[in-house]
N, C-alpha and C. Protein backbone atom coordinates (compact mmCIF):
# COMPACT_ATOMS: atom_id res chain seq x y z
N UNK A 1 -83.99 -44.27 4.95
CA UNK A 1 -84.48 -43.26 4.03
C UNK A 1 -85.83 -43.71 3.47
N UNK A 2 -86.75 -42.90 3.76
CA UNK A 2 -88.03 -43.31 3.11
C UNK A 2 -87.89 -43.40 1.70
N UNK A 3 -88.56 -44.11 1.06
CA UNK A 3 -88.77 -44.17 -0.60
C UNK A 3 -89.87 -43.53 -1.26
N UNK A 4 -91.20 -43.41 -0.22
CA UNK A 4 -92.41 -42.84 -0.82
C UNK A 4 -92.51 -41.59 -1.19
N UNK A 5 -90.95 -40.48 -0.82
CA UNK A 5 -91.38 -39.37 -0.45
C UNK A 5 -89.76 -38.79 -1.25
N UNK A 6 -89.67 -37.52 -1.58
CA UNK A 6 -88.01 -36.98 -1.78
C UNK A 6 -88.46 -35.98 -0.59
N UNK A 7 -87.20 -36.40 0.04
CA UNK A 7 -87.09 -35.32 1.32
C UNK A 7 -86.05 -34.17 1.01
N UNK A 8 -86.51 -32.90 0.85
CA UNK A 8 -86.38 -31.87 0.85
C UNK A 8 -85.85 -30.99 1.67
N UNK A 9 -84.35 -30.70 2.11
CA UNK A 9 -84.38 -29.04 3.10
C UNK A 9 -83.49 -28.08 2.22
N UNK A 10 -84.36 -27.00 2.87
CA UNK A 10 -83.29 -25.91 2.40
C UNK A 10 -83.41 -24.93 3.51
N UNK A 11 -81.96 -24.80 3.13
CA UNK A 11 -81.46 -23.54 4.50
C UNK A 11 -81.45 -22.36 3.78
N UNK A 12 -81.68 -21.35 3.78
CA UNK A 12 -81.93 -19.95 3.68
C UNK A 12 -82.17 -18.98 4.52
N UNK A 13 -81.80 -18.18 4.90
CA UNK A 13 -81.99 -16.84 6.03
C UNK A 13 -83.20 -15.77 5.06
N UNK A 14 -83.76 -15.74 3.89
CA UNK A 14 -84.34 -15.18 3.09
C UNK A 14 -85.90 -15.85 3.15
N UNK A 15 -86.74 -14.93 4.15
CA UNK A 15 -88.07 -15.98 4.27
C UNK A 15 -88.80 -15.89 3.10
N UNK A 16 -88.79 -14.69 2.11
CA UNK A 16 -89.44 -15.00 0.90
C UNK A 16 -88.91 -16.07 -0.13
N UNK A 17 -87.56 -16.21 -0.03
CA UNK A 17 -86.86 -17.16 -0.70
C UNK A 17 -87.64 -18.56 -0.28
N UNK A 18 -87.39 -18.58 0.71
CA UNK A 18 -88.11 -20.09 1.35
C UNK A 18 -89.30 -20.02 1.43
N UNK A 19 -90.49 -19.35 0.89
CA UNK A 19 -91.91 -19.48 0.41
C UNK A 19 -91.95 -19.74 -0.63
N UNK A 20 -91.03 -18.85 -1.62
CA UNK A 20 -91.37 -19.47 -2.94
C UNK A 20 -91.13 -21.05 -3.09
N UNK A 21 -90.17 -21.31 -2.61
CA UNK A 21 -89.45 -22.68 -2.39
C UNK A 21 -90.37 -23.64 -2.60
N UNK A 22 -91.31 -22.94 -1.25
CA UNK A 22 -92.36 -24.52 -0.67
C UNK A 22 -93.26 -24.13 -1.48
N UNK A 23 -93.51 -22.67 -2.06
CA UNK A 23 -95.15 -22.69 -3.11
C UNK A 23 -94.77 -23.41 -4.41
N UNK A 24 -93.70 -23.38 -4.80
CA UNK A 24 -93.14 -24.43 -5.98
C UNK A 24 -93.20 -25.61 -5.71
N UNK A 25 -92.70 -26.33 -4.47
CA UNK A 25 -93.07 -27.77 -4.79
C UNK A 25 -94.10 -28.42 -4.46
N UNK A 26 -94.64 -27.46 -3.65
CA UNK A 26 -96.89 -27.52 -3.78
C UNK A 26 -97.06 -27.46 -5.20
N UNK A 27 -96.66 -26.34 -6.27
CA UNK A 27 -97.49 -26.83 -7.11
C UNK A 27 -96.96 -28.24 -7.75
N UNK A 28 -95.56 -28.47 -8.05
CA UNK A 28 -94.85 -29.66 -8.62
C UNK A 28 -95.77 -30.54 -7.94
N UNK A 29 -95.84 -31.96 -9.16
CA UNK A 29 -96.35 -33.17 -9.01
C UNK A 29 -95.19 -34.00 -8.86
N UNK A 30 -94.29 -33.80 -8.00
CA UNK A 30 -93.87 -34.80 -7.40
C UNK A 30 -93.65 -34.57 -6.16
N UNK A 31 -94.05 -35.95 -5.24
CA UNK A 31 -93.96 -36.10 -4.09
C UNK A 31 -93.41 -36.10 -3.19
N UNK A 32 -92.92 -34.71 -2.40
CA UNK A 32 -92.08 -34.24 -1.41
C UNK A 32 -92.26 -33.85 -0.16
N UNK A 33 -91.41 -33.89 0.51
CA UNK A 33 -91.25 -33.25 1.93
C UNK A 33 -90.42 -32.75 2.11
N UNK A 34 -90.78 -30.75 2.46
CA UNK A 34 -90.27 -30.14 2.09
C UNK A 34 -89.75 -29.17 3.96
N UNK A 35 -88.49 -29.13 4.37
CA UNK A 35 -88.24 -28.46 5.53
C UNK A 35 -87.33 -27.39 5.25
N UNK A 36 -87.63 -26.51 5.98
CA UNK A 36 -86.83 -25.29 5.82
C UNK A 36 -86.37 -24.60 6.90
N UNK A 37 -85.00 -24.17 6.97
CA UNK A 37 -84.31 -23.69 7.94
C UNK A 37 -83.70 -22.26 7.69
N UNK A 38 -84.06 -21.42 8.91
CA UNK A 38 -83.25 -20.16 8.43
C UNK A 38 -82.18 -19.43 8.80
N UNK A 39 -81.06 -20.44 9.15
CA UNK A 39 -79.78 -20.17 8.85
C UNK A 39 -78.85 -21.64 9.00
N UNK A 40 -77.72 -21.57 8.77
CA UNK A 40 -76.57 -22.77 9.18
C UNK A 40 -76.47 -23.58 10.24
N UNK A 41 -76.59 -22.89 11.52
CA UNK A 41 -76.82 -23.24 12.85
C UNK A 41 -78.43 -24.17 12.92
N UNK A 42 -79.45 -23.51 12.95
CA UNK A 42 -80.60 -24.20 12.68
C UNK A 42 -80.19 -25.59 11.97
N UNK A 43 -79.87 -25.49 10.64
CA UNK A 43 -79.87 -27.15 9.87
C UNK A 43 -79.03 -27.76 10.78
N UNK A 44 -77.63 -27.37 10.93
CA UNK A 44 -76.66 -28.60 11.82
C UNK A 44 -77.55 -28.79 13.23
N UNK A 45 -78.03 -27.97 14.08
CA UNK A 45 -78.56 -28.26 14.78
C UNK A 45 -79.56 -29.63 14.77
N UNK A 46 -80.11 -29.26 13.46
CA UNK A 46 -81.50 -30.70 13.34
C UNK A 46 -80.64 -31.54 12.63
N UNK A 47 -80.23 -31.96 11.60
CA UNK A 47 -78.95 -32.50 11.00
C UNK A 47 -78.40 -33.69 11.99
N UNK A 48 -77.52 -32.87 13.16
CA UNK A 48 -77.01 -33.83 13.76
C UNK A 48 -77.59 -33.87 15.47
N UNK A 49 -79.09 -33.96 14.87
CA UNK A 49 -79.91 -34.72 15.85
C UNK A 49 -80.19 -35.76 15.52
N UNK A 50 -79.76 -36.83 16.74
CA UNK A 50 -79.88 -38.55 16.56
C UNK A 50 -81.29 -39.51 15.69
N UNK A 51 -82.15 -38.26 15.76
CA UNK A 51 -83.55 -39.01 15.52
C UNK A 51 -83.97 -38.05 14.01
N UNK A 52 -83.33 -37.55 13.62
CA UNK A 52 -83.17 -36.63 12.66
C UNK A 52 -83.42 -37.42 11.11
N UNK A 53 -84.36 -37.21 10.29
CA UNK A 53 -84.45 -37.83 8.95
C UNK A 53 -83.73 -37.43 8.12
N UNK A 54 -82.41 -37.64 7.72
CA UNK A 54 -81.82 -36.79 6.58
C UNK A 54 -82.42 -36.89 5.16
N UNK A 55 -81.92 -35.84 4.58
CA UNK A 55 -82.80 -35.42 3.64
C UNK A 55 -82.17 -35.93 2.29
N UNK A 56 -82.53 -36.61 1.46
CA UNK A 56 -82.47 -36.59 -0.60
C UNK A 56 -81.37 -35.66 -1.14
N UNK A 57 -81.93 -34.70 -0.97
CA UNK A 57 -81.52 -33.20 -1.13
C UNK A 57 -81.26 -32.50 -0.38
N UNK A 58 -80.56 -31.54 -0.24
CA UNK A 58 -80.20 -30.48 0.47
C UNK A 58 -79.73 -29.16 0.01
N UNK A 59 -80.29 -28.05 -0.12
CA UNK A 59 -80.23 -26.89 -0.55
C UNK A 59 -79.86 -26.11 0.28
N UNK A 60 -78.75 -25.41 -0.55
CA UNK A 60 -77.99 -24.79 0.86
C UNK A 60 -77.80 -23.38 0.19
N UNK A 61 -77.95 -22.12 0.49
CA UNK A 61 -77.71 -20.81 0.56
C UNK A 61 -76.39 -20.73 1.15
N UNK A 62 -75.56 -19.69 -0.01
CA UNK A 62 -74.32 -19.71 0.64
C UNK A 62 -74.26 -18.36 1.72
N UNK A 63 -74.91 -17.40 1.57
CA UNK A 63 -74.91 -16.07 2.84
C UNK A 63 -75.98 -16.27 3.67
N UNK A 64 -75.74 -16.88 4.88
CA UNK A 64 -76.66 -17.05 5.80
C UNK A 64 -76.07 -16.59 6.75
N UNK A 65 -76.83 -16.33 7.93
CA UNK A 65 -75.79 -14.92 9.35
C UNK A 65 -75.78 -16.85 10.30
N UNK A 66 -74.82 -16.50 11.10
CA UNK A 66 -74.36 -17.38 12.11
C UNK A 66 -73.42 -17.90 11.60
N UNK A 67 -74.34 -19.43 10.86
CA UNK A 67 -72.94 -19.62 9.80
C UNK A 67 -73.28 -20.17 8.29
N UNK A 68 -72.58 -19.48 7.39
CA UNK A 68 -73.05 -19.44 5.73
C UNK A 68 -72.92 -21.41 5.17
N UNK A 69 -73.45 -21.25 3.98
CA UNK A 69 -73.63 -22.21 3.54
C UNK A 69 -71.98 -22.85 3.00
N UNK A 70 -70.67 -22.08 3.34
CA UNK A 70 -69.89 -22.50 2.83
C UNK A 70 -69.51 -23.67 4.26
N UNK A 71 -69.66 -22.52 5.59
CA UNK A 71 -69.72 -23.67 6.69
C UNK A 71 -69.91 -24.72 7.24
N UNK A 72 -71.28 -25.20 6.70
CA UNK A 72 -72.31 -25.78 6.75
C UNK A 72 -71.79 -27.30 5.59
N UNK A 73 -71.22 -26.48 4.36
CA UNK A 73 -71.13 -27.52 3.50
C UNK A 73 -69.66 -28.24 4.08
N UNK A 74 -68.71 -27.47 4.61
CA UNK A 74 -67.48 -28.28 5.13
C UNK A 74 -67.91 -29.37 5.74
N UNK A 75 -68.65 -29.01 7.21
CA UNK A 75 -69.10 -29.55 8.07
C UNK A 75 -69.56 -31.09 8.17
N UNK A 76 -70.75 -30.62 6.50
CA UNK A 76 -71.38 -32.12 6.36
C UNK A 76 -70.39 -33.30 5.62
N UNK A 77 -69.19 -32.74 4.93
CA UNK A 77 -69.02 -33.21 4.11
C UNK A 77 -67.93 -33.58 4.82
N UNK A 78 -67.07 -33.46 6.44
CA UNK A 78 -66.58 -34.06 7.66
C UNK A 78 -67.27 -35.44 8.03
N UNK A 79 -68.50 -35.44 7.97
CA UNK A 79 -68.90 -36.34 8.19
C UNK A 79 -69.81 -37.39 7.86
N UNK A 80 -69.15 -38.73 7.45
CA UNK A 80 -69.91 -39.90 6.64
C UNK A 80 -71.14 -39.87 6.83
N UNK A 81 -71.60 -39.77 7.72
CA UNK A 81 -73.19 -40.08 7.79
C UNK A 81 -73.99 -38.87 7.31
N UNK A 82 -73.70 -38.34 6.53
CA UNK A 82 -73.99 -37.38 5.36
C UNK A 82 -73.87 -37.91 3.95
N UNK A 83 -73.06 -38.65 3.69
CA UNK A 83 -72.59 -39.15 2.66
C UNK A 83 -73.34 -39.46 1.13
N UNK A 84 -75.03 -40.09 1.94
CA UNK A 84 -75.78 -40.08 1.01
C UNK A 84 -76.50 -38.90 0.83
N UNK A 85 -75.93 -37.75 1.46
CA UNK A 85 -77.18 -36.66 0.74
C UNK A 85 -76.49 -35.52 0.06
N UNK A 86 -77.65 -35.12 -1.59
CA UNK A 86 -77.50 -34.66 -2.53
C UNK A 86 -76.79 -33.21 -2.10
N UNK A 87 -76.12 -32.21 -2.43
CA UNK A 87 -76.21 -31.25 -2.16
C UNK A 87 -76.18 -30.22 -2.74
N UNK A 88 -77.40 -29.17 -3.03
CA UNK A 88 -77.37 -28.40 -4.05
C UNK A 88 -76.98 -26.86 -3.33
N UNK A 89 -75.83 -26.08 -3.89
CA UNK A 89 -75.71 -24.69 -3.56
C UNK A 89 -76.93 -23.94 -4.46
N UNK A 90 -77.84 -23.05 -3.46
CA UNK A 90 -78.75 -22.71 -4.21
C UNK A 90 -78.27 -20.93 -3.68
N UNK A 91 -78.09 -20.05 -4.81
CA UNK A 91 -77.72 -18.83 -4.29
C UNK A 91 -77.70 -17.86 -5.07
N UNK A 92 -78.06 -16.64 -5.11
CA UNK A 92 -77.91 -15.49 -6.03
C UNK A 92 -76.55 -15.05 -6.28
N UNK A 93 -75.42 -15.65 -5.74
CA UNK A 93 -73.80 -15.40 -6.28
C UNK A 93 -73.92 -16.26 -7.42
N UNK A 94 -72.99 -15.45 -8.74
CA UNK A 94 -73.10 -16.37 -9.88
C UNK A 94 -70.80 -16.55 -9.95
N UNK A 95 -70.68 -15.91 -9.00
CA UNK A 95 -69.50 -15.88 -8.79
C UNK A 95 -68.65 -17.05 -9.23
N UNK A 96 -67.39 -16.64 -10.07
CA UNK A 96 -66.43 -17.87 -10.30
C UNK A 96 -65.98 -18.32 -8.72
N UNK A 97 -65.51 -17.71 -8.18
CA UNK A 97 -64.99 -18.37 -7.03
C UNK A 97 -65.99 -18.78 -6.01
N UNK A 98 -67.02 -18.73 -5.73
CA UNK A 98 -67.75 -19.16 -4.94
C UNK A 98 -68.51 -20.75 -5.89
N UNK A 99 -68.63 -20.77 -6.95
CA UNK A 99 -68.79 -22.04 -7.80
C UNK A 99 -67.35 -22.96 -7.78
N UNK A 100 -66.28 -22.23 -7.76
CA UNK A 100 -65.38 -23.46 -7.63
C UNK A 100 -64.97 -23.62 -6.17
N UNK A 101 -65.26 -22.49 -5.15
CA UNK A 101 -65.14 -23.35 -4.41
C UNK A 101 -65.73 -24.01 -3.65
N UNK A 102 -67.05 -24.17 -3.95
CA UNK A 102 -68.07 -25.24 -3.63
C UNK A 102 -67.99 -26.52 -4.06
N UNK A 103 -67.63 -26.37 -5.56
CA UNK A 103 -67.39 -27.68 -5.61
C UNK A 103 -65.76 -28.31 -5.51
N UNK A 104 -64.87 -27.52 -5.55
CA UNK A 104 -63.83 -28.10 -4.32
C UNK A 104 -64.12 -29.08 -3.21
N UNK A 105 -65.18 -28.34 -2.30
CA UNK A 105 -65.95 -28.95 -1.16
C UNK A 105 -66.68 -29.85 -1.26
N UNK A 106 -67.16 -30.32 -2.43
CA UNK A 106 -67.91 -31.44 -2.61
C UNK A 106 -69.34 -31.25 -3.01
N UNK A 107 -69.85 -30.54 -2.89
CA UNK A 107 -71.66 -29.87 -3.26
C UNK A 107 -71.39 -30.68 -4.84
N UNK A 108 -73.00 -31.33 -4.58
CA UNK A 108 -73.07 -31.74 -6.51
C UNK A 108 -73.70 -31.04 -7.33
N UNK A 109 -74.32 -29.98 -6.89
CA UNK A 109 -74.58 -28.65 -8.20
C UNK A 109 -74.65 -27.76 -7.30
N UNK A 110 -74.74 -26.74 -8.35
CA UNK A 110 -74.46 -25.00 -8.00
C UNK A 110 -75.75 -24.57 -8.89
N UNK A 111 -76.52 -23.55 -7.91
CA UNK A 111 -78.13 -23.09 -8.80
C UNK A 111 -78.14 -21.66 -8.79
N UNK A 112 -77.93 -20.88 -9.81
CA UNK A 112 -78.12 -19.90 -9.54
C UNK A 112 -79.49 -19.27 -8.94
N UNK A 113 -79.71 -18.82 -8.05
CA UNK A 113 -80.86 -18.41 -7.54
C UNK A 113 -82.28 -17.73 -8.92
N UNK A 114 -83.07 -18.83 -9.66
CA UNK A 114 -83.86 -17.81 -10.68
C UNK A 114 -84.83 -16.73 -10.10
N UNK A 115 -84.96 -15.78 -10.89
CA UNK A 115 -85.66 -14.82 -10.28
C UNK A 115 -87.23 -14.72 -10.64
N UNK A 116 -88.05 -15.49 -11.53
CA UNK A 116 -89.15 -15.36 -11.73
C UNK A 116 -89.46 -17.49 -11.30
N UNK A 117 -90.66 -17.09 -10.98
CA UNK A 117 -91.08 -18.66 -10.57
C UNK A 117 -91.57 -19.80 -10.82
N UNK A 118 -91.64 -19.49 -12.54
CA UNK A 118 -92.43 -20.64 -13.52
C UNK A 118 -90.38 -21.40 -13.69
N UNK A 119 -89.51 -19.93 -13.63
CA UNK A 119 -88.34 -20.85 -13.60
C UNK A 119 -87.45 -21.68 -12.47
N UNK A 120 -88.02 -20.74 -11.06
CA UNK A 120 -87.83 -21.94 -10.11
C UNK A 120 -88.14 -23.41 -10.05
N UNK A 121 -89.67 -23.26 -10.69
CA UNK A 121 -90.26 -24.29 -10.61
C UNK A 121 -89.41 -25.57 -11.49
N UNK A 122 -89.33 -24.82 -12.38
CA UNK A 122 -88.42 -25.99 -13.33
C UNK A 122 -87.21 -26.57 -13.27
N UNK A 123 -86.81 -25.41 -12.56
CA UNK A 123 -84.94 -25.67 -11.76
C UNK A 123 -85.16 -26.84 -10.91
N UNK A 124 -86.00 -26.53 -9.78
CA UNK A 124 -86.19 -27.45 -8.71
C UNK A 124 -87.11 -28.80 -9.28
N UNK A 125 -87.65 -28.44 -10.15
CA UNK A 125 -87.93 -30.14 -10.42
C UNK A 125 -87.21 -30.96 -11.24
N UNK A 126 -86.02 -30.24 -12.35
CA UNK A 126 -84.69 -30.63 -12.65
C UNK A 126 -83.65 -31.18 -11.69
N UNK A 127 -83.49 -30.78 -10.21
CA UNK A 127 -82.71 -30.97 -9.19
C UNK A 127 -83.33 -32.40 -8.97
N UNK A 128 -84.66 -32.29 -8.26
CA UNK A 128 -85.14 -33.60 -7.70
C UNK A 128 -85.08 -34.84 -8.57
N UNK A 129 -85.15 -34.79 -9.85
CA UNK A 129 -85.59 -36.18 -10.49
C UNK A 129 -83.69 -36.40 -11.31
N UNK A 130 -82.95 -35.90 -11.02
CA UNK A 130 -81.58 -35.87 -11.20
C UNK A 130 -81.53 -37.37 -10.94
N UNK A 131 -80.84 -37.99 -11.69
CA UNK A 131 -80.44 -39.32 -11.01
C UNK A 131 -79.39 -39.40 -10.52
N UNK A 132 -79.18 -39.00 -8.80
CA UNK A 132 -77.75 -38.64 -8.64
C UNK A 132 -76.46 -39.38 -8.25
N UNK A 133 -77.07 -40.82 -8.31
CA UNK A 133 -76.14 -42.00 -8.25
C UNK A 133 -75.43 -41.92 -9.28
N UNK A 134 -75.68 -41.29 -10.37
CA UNK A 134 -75.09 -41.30 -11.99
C UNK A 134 -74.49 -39.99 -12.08
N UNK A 135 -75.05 -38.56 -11.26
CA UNK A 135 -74.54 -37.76 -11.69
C UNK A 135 -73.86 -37.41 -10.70
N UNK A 136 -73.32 -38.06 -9.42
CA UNK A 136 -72.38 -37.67 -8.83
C UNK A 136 -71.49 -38.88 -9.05
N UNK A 137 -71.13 -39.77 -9.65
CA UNK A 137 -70.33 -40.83 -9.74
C UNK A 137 -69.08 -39.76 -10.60
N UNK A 138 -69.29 -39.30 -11.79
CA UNK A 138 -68.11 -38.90 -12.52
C UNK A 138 -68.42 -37.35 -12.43
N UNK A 139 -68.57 -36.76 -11.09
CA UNK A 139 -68.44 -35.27 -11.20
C UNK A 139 -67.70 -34.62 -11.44
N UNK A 140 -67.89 -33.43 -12.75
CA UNK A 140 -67.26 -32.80 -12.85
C UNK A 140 -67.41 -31.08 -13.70
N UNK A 141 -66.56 -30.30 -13.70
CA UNK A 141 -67.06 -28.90 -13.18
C UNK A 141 -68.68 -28.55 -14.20
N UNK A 142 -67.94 -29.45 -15.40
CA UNK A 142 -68.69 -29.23 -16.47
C UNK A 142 -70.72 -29.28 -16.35
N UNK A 143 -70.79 -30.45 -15.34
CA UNK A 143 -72.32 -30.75 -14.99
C UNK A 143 -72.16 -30.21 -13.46
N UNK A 144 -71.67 -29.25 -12.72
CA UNK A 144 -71.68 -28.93 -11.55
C UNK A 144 -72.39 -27.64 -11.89
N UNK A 145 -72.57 -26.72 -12.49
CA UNK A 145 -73.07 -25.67 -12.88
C UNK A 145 -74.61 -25.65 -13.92
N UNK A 146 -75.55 -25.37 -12.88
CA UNK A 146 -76.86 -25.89 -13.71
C UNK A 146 -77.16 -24.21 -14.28
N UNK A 147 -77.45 -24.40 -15.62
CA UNK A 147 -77.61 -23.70 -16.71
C UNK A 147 -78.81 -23.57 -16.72
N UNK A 148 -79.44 -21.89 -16.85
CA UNK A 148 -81.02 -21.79 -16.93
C UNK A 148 -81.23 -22.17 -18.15
């Protein structure tokens, strides 16, 4: 895992979703690398390619066509060599059941998708500087749900 850099993906099927994404952490001053995929299939595809950089973070959209972010999150969370990466449900469902059962599955926050972009901006630079050795050690529902 590089150190110089927070490596960044997010899966989304929503290409304006994933512009704002990357025009937010262009403007953020902190230092990222930022990849984006547009659907489930795409990320596992690069994911569990051998030469593949896994990512810090991982932002995952839960309605994506092929296969949704609930898929996607089983999947990684099958397998250890995932283990160290963050995983944020990022999604316009504010749904009780789609928040618990994400984190059933293991995801360490749930984002509600914001709709104007001075508050993306702030969401997503709240996500990155998370210290998540600390905040996934005693997870629970209470800090799983990030509050605008």
């Amino acid at each position: 895992m590089n150190k110089d850099y927070i490596h960044i993906i997010l899966a989304d099927d929503d290409e304006d979703d994933r512009m704002f994404f990357t025009d937010a952490f262009d403007e953020l001053k902190i230092n990222t690398k930022v990849n984006t995929f547009n659907d489930g299939v795409e990320l596992m595809n690069y994911l569990n390619h051998p030469e593949a950089v896994l990512p810090n973070v991982l932002f995952l959209d839960l309605n994506m066509p092929r296969k949704n972010g609930l898929e996607c999150l089983s999947e990684i969370k099958r397998d250890a060599k995932f283990n160290d990466i963050a995983i944020a449900i990022f999604s316009t469902s504010s749904s009780e059941e789609h928040i618990e059962e994400t984190f059933v599955q293991g995801a360490n926050i749930y984002i509600k998708k914001p709709s104007d972009f001075n508050t993306l901006k702030k969401v997503l630079s709240d996500v990155v500087t998370i210290n998540w050795q600390y905040h996934t050690s005693g997870l629970n529902k209470d800090n799983f749900l990030l509050r605008l």
